[in-house]
PDB file of N, CA and C in Angstrom:
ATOM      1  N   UNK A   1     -79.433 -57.777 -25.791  1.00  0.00           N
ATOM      2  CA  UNK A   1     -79.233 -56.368 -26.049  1.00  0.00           C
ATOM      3  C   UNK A   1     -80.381 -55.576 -25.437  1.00  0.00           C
ATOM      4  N   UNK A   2     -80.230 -54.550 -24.421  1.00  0.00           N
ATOM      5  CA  UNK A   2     -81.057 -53.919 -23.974  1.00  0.00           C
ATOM      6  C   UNK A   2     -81.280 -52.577 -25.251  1.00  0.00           C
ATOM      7  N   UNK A   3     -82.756 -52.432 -24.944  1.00  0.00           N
ATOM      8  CA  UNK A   3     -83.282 -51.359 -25.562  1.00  0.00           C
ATOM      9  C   UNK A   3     -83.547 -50.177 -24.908  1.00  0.00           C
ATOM     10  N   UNK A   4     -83.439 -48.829 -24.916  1.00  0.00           N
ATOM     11  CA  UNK A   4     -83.408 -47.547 -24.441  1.00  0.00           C
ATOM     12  C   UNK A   4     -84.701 -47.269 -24.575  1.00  0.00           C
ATOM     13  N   UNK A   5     -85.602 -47.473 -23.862  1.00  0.00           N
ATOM     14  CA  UNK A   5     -87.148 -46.762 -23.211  1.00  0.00           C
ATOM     15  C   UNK A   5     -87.034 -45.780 -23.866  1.00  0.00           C
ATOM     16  N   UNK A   6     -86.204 -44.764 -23.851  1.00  0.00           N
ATOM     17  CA  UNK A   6     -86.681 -43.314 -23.822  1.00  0.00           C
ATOM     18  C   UNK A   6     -86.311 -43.005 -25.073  1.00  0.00           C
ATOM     19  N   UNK A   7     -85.950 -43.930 -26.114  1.00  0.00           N
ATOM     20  CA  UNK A   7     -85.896 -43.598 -27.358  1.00  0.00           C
ATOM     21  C   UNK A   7     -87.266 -43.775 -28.113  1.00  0.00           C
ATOM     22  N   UNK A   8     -88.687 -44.089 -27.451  1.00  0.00           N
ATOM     23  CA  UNK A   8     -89.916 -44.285 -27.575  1.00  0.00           C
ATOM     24  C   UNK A   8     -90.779 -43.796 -26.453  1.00  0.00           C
ATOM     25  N   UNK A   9     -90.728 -42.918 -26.015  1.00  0.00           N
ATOM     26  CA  UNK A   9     -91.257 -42.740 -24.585  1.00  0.00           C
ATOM     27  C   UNK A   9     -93.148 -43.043 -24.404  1.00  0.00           C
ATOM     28  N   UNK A  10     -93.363 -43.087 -26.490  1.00  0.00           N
ATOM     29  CA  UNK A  10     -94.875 -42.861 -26.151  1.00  0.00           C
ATOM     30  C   UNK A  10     -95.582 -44.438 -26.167  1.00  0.00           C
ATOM     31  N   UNK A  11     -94.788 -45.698 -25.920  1.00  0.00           N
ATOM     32  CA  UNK A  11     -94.894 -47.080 -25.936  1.00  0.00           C
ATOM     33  C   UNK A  11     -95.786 -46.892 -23.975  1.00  0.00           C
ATOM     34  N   UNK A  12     -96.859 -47.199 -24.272  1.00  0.00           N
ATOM     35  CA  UNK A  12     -97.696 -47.356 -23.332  1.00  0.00           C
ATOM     36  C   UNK A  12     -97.508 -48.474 -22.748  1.00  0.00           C
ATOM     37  N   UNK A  13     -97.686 -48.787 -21.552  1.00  0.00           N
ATOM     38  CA  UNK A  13     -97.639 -50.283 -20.530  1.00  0.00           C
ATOM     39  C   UNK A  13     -99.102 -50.206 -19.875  1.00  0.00           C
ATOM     40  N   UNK A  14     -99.747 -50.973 -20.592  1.00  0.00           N
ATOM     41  CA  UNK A  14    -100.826 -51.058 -19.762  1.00  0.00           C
ATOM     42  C   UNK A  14    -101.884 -52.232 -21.353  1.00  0.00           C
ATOM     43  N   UNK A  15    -103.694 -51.627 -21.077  1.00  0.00           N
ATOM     44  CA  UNK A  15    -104.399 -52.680 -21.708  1.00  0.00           C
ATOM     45  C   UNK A  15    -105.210 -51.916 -22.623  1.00  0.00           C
ATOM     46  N   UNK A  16    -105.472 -52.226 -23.845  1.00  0.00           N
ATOM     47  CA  UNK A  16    -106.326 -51.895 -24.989  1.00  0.00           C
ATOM     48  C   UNK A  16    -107.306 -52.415 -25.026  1.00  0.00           C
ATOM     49  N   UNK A  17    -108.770 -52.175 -25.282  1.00  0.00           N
ATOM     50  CA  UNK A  17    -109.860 -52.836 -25.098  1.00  0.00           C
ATOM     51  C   UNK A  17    -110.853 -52.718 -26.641  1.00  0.00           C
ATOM     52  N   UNK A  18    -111.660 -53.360 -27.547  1.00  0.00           N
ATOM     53  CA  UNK A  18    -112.553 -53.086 -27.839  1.00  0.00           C
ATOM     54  C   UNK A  18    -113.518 -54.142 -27.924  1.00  0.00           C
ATOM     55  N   UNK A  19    -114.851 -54.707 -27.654  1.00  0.00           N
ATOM     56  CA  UNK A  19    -115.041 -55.323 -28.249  1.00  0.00           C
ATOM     57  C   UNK A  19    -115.326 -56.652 -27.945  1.00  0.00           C
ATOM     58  N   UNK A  20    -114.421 -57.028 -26.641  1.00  0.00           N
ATOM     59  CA  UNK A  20    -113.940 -58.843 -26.501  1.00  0.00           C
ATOM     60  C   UNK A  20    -112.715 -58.640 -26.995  1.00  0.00           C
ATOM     61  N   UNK A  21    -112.082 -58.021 -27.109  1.00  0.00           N
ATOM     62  CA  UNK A  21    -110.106 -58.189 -27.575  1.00  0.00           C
ATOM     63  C   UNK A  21    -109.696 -56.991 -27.060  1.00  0.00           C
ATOM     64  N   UNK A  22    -108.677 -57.886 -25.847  1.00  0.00           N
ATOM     65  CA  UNK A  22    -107.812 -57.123 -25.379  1.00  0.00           C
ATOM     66  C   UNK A  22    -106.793 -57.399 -25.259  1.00  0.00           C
ATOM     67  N   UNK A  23    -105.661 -55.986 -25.707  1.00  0.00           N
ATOM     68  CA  UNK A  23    -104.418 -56.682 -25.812  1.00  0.00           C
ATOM     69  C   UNK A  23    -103.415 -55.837 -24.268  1.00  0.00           C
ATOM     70  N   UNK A  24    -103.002 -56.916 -24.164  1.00  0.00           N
ATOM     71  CA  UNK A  24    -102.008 -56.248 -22.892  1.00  0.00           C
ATOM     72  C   UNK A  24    -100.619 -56.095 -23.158  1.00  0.00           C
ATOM     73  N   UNK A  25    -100.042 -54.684 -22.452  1.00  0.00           N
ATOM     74  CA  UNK A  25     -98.214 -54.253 -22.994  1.00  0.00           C
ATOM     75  C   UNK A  25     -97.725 -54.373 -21.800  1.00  0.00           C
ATOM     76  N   UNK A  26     -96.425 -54.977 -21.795  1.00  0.00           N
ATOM     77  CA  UNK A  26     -96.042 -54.706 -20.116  1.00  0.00           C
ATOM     78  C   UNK A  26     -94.202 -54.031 -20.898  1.00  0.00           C
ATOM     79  N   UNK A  27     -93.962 -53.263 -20.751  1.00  0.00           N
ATOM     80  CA  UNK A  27     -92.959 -52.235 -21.169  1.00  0.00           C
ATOM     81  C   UNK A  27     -91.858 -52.896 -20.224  1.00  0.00           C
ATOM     82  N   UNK A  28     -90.349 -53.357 -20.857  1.00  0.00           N
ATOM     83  CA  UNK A  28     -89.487 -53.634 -19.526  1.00  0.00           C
ATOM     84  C   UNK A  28     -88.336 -52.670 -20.496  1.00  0.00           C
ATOM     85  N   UNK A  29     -87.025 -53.185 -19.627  1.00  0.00           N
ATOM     86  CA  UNK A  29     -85.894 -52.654 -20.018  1.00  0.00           C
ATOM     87  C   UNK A  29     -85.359 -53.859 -21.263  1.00  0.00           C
ATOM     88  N   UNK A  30     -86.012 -54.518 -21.707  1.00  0.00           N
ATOM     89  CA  UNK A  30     -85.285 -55.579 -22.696  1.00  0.00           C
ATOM     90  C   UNK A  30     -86.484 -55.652 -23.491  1.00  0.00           C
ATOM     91  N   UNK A  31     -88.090 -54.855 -23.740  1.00  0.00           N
ATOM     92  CA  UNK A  31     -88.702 -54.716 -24.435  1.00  0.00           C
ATOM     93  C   UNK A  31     -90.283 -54.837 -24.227  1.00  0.00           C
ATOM     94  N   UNK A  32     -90.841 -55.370 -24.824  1.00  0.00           N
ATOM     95  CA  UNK A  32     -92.380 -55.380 -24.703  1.00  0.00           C
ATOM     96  C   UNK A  32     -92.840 -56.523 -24.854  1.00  0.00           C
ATOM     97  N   UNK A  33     -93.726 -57.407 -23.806  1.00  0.00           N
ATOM     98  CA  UNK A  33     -94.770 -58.784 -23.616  1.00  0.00           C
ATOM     99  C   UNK A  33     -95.740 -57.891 -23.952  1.00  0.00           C
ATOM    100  N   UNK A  34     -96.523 -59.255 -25.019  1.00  0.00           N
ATOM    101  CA  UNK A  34     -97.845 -58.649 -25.182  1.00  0.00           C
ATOM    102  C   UNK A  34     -98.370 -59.746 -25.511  1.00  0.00           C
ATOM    103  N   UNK A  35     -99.753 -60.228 -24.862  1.00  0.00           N
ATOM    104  CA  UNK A  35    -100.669 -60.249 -24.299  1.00  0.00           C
ATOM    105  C   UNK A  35    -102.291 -59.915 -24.892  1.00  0.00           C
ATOM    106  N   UNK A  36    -102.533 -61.051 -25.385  1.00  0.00           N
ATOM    107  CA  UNK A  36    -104.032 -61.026 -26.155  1.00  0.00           C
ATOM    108  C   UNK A  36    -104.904 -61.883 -25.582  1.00  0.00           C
ATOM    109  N   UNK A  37    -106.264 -61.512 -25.004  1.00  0.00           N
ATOM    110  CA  UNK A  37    -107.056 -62.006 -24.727  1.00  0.00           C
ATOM    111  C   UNK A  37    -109.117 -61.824 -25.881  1.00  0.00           C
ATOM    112  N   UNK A  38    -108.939 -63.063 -26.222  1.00  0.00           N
ATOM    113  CA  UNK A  38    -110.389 -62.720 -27.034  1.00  0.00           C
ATOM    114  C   UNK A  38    -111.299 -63.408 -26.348  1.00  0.00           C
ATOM    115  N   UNK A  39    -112.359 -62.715 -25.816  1.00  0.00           N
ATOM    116  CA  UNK A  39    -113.509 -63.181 -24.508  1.00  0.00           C
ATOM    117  C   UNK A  39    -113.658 -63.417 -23.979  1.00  0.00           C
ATOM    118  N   UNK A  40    -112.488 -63.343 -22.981  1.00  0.00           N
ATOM    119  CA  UNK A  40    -111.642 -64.050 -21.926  1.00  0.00           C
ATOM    120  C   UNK A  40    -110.685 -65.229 -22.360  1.00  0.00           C
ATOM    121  N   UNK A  41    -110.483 -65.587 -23.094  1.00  0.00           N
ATOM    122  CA  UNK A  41    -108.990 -66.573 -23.848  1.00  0.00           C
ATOM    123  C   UNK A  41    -108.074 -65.899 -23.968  1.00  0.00           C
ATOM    124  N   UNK A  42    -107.145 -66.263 -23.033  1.00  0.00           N
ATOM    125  CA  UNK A  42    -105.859 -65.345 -23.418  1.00  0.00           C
ATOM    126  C   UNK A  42    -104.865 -66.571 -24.270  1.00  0.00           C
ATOM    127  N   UNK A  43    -103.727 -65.361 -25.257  1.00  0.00           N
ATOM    128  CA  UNK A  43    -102.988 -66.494 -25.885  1.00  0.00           C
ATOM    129  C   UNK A  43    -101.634 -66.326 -25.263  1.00  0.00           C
ATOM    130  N   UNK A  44    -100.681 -67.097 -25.773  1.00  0.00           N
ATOM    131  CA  UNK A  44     -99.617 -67.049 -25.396  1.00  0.00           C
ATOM    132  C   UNK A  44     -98.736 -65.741 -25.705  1.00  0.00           C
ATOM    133  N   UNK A  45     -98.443 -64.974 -24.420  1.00  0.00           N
ATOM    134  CA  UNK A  45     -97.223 -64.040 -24.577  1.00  0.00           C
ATOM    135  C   UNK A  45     -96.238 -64.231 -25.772  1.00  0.00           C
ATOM    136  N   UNK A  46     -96.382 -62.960 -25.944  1.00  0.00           N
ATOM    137  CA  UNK A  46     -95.249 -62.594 -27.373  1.00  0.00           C
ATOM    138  C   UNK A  46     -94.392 -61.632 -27.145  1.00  0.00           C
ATOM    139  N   UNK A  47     -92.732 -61.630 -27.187  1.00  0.00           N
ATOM    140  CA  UNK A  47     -91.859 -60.487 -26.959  1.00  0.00           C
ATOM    141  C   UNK A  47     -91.885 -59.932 -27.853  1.00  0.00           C
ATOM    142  N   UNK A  48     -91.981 -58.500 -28.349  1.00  0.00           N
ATOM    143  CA  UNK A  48     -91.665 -57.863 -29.316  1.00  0.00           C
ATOM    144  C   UNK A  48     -90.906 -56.819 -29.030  1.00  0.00           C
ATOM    145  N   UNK A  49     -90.146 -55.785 -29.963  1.00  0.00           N
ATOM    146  CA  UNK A  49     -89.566 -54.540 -29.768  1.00  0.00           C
ATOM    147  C   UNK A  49     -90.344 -53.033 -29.568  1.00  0.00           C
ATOM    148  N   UNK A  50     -89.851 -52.281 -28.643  1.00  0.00           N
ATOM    149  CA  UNK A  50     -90.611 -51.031 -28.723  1.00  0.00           C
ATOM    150  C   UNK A  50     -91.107 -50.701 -29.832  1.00  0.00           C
ATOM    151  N   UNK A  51     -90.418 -50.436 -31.130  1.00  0.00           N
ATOM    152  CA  UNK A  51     -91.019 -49.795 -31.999  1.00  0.00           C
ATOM    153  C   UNK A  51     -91.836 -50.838 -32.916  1.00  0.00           C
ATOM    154  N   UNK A  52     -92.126 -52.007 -32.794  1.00  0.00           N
ATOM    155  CA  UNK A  52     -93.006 -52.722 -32.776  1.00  0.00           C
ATOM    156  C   UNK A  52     -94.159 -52.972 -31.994  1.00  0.00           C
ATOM    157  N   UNK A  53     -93.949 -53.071 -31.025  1.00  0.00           N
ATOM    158  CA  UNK A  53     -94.952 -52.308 -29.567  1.00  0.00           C
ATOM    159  C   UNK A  53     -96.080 -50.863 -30.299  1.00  0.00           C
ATOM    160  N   UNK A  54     -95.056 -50.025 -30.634  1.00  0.00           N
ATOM    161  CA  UNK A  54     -95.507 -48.728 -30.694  1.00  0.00           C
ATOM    162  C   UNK A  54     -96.434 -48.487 -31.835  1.00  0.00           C
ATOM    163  N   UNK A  55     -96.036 -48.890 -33.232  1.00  0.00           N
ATOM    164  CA  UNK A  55     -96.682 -49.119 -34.295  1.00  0.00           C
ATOM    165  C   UNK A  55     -98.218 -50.255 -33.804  1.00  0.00           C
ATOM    166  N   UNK A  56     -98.057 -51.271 -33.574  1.00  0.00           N
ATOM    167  CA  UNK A  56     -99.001 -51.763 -32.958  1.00  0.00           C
ATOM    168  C   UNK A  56    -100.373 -51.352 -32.406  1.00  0.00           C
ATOM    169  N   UNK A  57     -99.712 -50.515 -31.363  1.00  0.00           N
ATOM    170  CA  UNK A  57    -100.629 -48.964 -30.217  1.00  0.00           C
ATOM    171  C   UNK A  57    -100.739 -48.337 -31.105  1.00  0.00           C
ATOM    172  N   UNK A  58    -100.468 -47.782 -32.212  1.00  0.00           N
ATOM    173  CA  UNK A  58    -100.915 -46.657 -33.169  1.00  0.00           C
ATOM    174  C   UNK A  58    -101.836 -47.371 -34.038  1.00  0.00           C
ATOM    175  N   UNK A  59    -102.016 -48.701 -34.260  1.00  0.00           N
ATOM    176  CA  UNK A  59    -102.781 -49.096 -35.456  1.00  0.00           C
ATOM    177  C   UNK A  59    -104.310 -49.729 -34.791  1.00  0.00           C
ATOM    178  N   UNK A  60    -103.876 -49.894 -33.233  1.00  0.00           N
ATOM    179  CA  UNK A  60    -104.977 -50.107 -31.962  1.00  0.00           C
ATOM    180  C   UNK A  60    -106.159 -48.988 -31.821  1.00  0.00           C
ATOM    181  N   UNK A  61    -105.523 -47.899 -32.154  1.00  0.00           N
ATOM    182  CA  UNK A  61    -105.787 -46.640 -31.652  1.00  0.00           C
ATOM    183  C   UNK A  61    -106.596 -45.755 -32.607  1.00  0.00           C
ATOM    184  N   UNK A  62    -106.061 -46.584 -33.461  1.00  0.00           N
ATOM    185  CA  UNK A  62    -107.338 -45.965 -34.850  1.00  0.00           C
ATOM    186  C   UNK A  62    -108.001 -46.729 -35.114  1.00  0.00           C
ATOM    187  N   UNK A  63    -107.641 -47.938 -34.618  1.00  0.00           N
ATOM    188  CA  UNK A  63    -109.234 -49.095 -34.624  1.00  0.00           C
ATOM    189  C   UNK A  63    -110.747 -48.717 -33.823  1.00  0.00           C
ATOM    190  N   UNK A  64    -109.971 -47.600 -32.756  1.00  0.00           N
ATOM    191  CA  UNK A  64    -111.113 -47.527 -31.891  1.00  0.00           C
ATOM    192  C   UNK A  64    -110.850 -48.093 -30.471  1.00  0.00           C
ATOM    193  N   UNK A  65    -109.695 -48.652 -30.337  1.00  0.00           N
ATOM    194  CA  UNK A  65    -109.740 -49.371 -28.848  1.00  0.00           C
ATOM    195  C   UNK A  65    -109.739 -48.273 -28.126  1.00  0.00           C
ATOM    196  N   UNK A  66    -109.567 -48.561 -26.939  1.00  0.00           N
ATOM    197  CA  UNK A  66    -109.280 -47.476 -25.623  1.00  0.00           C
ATOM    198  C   UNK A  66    -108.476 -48.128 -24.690  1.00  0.00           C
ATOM    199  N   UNK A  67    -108.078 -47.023 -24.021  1.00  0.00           N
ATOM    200  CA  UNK A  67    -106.912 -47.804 -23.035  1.00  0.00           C
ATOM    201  C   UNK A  67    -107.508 -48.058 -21.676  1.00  0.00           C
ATOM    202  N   UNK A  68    -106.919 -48.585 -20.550  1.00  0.00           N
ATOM    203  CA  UNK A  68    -106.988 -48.568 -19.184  1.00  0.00           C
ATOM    204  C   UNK A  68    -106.028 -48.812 -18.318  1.00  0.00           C
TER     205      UNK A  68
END
């Protein structure tokens, strides 16, 4: 089942940083890989849903990360 992008438009594709933990989003048309690396260890890719994605980036974002 494809998911509609633009029913979330504010689901970022790109990398969160703080710290030594970074998490990476890669945004498709069937949802969101994401992508954790702690001090250079990355773990294994995880599919999740936009609005799982999105909540995620909002709870990132008041931690203090930053994007790039």
């Amino acid at each position: 089942m494809s998911i509609d992008n633009r029913q979330y438009p504010n689901v970022y594709s790109g990398t969160y940083t703080n710290e030594g933990h970074d998490v990476g989003f890669h945004v498709d048309e069937d949802g969101v890989t994401v992508v954790e690396t702690f001090n250079g260890t990355p773990t294994v890719p995880r599919e999740t849903s936009l609005l799982e994605a999105l909540d995620y980036q909002t709870r990132l974002t008041k931690l203090g990360y930053t994007t790039y």
